[in-house]
C-alpha atoms as a PDB file:
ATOM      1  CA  UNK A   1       2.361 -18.791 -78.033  1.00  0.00           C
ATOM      2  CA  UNK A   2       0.101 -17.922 -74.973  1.00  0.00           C
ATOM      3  CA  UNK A   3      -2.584 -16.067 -75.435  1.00  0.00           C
ATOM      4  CA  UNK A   4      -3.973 -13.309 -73.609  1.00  0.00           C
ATOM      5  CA  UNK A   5      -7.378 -13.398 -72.430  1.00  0.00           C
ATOM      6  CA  UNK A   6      -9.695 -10.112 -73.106  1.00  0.00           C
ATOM      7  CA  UNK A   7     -10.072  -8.972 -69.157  1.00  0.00           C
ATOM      8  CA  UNK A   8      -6.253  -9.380 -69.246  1.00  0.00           C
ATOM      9  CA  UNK A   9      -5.192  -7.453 -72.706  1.00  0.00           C
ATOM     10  CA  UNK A  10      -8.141  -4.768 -71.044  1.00  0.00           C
ATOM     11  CA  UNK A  11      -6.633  -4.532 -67.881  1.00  0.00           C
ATOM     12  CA  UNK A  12      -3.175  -4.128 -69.796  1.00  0.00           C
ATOM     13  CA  UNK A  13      -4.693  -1.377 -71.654  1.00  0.00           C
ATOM     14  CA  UNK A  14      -6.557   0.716 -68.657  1.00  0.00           C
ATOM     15  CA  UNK A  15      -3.053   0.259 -67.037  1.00  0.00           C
ATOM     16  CA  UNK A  16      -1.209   2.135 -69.621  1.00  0.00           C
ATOM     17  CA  UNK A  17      -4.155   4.579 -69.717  1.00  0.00           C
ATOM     18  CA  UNK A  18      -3.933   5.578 -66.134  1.00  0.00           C
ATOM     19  CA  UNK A  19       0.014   6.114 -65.752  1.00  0.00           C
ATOM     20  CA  UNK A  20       0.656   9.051 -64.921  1.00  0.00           C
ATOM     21  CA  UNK A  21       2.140  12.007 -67.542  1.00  0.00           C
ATOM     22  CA  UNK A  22       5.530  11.953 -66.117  1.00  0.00           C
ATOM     23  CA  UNK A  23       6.635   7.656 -66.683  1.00  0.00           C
ATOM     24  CA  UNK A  24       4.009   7.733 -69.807  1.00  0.00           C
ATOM     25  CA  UNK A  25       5.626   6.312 -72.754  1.00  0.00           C
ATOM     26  CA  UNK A  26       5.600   8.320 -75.689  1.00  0.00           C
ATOM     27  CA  UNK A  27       4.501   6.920 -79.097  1.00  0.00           C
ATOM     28  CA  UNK A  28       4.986   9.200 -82.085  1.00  0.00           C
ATOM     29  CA  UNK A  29       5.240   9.136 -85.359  1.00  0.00           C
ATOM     30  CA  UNK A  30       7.093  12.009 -87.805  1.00  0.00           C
ATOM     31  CA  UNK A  31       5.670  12.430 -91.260  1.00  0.00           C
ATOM     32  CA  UNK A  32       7.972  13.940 -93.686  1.00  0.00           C
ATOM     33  CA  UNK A  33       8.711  14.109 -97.284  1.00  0.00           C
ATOM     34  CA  UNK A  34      12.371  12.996 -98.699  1.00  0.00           C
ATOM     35  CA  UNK A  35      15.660  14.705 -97.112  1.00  0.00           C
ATOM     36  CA  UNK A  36      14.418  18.399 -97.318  1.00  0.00           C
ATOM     37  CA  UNK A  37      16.440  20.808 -95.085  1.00  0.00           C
ATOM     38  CA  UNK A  38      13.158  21.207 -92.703  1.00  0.00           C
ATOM     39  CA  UNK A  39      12.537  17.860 -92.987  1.00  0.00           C
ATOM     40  CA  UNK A  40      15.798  16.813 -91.484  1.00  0.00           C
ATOM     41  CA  UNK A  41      15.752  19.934 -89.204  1.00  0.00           C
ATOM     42  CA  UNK A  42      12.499  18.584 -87.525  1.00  0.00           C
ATOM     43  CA  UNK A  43      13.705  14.825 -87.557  1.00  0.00           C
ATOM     44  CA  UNK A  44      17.003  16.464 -85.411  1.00  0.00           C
ATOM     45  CA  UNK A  45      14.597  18.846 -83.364  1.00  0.00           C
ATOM     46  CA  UNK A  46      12.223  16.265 -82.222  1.00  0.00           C
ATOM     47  CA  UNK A  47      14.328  13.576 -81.654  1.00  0.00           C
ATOM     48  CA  UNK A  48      16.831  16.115 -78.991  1.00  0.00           C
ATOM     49  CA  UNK A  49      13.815  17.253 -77.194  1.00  0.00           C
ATOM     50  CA  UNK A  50      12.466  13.736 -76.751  1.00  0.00           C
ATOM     51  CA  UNK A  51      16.282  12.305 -75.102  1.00  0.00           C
ATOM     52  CA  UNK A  52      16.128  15.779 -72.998  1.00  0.00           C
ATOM     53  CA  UNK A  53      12.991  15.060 -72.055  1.00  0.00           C
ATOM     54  CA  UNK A  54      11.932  11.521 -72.336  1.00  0.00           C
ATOM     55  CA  UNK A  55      14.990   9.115 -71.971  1.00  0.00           C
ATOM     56  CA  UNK A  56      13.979   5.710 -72.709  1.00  0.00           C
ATOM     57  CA  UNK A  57      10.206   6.666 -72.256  1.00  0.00           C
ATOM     58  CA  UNK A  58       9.797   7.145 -76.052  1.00  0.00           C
ATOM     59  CA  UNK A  59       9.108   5.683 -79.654  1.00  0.00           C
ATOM     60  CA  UNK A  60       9.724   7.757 -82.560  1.00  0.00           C
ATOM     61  CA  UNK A  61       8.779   6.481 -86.233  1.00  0.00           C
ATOM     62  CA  UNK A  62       9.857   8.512 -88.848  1.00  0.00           C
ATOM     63  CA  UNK A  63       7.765   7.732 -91.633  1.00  0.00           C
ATOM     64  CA  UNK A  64       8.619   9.237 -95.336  1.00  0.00           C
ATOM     65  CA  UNK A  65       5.367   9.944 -97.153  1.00  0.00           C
ATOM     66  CA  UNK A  66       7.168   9.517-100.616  1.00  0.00           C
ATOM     67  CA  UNK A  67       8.429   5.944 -99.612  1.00  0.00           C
ATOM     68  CA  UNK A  68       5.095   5.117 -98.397  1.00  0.00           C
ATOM     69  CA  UNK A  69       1.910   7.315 -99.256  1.00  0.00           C
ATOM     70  CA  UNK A  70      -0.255   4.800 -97.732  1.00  0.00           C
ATOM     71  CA  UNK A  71       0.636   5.999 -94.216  1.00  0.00           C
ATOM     72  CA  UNK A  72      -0.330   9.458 -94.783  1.00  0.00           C
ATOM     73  CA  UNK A  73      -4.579   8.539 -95.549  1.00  0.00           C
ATOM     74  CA  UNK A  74      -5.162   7.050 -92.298  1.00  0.00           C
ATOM     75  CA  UNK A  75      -3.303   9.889 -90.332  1.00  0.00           C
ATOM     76  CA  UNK A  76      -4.890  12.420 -92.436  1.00  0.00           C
ATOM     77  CA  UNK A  77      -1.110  14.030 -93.555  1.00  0.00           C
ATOM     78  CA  UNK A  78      -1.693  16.994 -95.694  1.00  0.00           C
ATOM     79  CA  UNK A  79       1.481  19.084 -94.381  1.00  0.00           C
ATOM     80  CA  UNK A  80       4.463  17.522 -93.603  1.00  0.00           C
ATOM     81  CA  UNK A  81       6.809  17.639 -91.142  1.00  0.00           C
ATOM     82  CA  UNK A  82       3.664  16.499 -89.416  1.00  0.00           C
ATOM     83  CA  UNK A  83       4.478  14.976 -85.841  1.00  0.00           C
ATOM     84  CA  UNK A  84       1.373  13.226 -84.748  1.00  0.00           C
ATOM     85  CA  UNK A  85       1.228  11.825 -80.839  1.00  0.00           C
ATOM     86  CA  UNK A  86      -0.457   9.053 -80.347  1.00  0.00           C
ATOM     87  CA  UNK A  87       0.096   8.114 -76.691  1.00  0.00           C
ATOM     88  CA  UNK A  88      -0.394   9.192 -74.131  1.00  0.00           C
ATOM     89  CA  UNK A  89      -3.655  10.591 -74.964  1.00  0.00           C
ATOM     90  CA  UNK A  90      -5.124  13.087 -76.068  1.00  0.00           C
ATOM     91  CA  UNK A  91      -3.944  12.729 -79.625  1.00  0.00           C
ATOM     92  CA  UNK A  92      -2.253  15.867 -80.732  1.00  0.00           C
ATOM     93  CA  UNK A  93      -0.733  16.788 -84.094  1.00  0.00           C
ATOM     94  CA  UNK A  94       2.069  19.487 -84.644  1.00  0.00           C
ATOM     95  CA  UNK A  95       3.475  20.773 -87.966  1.00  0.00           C
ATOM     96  CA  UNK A  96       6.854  22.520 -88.809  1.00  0.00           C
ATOM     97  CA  UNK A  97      10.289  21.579 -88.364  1.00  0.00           C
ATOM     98  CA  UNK A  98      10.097  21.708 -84.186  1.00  0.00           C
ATOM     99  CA  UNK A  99      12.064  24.234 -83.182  1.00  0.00           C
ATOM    100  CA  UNK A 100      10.069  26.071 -80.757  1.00  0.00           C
ATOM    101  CA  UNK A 101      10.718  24.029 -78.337  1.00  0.00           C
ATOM    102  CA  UNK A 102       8.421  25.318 -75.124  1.00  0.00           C
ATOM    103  CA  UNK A 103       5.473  24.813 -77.889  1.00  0.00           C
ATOM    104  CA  UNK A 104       6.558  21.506 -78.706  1.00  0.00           C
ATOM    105  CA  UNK A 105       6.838  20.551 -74.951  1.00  0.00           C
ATOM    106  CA  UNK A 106       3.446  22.280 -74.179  1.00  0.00           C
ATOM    107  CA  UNK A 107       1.901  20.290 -77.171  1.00  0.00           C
ATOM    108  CA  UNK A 108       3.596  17.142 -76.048  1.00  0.00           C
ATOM    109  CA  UNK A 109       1.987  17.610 -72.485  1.00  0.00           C
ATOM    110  CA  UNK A 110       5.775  17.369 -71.105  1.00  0.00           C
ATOM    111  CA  UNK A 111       5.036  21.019 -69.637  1.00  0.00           C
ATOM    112  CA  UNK A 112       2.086  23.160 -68.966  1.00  0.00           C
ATOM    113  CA  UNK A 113       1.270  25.602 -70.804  1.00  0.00           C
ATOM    114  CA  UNK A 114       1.483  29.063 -68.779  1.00  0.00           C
ATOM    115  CA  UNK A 115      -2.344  30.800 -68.585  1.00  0.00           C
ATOM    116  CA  UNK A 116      -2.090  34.572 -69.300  1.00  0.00           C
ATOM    117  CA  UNK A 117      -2.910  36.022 -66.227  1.00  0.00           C
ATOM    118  CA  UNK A 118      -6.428  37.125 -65.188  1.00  0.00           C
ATOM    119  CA  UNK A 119      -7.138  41.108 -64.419  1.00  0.00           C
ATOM    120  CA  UNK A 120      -7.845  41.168 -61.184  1.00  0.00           C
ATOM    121  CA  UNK A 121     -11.613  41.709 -59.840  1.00  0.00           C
ATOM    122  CA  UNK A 122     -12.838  44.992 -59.083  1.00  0.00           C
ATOM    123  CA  UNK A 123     -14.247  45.687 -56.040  1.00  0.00           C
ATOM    124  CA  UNK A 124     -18.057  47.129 -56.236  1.00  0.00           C
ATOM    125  CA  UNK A 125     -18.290  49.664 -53.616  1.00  0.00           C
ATOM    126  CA  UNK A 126     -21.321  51.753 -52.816  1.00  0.00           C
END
C-alpha cells in the first residue's frame, strides 16, 4: 500500500476545496426514520433532483436512525428527514421530505437564490 505523504493528502484536499460549484462533487447524507410515507417521499425527492442536477457528481447515504442511532449524535439529528451536505462547503442542513425543489437547489448551492429587489434611491433635491 503506498502511502501518501501530508503535503500530498493537503494538496489533495485544497484541490477539492477550490473546484469550482458547478464539477463539485456532492457528499450527502439523508437521515430518516424506518419506511414512513415522508421518509420515502424525501429519499425519492432528493435522489431525482440530485440525477437532474448532479449526474455522476454525487454521493447520497441514506442513513436510518432506527438501524443505527449512533449516526444521529455526531450529526446532531433531532428531526428527520434531515439531509445534511457535507461537501462542497459550507455545510448546510435541510429538513422535510424535499419537495420544494427551488429551496432545495438554493440550499444545495446548485442555484442562487433570487435577492428581493431593492426600492430604488430617492433623489434629494433642493
Amino acid at each position: 500500500m503506498k502511502r501518501l505523504k501530508t503535503a500530498d493528502s493537503t494538496k489533495a484536499f485544497e484541490d477539492a476545496l477550490a473546484e469550482k460549484p458547478d464539477v463539485a462533487r456532492y457528499y450527502l447524507r439523508l437521515f430518516i426514520t424506518g419506511t414512513t410515507p415522508r421518509c420515502a417521499r424525501a429519499i425519492e425527492n432528493i435522489r431525482a433532483i440530485c440525477e437532474a442536477n448532479l449526474p455522476g457528481r454525487y454521493d447520497l447515504e441514506v442513513i436510518d436512525i432506527y438501524q443505527h442511532p449512533e449516526q444521529a449524535k455526531p450529526e446532531q439529528i433531532v428531526v428527520t428527514p434531515t439531509l445534511v451536505k457535507k461537501l462542497p462547503l459550507p455545510f448546510r442542513r435541510m429538513i422535510g421530505d424535499l419537495s420544494d425543489n427551488e429551496r432545495v437547489l438554493v440550499g444545495l448551492d446548485i442555484v442562487r437564490s433570487p435577492r428581493p429587489a431593492t426600492a430604488p434611491e430617492k433623489e434629494h433635491g433642493t
